[in-house]
Protein backbone atom coordinates (compact mmCIF):
# COMPACT_ATOMS: atom_id res chain seq x y z
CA UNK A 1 0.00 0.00 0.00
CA UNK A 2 2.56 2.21 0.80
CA UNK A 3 4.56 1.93 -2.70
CA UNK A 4 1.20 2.51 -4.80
CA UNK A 5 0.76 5.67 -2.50
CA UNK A 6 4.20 7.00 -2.87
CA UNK A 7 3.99 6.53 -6.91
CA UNK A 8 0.69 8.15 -7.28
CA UNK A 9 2.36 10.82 -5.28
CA UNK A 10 5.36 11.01 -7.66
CA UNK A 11 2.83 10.75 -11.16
CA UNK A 12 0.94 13.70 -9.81
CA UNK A 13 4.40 15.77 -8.66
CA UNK A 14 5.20 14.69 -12.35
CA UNK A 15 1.90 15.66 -13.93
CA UNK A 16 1.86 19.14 -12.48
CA UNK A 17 5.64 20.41 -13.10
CA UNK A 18 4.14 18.71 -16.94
CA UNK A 19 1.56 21.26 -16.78
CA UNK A 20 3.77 24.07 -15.33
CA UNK A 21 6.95 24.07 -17.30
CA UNK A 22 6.61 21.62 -20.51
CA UNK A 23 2.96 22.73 -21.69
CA UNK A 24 0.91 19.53 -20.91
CA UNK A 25 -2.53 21.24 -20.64
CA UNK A 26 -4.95 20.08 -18.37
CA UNK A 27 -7.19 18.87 -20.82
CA UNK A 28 -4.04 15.90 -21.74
CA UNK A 29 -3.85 15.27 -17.92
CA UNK A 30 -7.45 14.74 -17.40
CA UNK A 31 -7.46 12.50 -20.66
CA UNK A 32 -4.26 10.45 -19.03
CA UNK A 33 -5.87 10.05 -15.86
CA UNK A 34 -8.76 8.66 -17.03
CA UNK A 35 -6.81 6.23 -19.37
CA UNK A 36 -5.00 4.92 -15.88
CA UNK A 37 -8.93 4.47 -14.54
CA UNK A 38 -9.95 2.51 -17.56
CA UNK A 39 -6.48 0.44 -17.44
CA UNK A 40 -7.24 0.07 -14.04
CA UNK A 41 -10.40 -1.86 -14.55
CA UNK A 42 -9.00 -3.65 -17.57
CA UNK A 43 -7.63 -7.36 -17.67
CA UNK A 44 -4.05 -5.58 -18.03
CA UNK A 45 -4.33 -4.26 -14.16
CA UNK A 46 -2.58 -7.32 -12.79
CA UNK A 47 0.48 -7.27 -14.99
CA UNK A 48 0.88 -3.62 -14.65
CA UNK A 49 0.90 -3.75 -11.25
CA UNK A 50 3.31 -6.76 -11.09
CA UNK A 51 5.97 -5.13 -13.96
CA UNK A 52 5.57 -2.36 -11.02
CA UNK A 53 6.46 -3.43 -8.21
CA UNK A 54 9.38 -5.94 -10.03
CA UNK A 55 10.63 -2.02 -11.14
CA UNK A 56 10.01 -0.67 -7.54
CA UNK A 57 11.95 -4.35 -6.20
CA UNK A 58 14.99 -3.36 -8.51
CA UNK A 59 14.97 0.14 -7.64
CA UNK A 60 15.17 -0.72 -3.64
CA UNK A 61 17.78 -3.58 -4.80
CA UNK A 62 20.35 -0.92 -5.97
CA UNK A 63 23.42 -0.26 -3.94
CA UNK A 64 24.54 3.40 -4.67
């Protein structure tokens, strides 16, 4: 729970300096959202979720 809370935090940290500084308009971040909703729900939500936290397990892995 606390790694899906912690990305979500870091998409929408990403989303808005988007917005800000690149010129994602809100319209493209409303449309992307809703795309991660509909994923969500889709038959794809399991292996997104596992090719996440492998990412997140490789990530934590690394010795810097």
């Amino acid at each position: 729970m606390a790694l899906s809370v912690s990305a979500a935090v870091l998409m929408l940290v990403i989303v808005v300096v988007l917005i800000r500084k690149s010129g994602l308009r809100l319209a493209h971040a409303i449309i992307c959202a809703l795309l991660g909703f509909y994923l969500a729900s889709s038959s794809l939500a399991p292996s997104i979720q596992a090719m996440t936290a492998n990412v997140a397990g490789m990530i934590n892995g690394l010795r810097l």
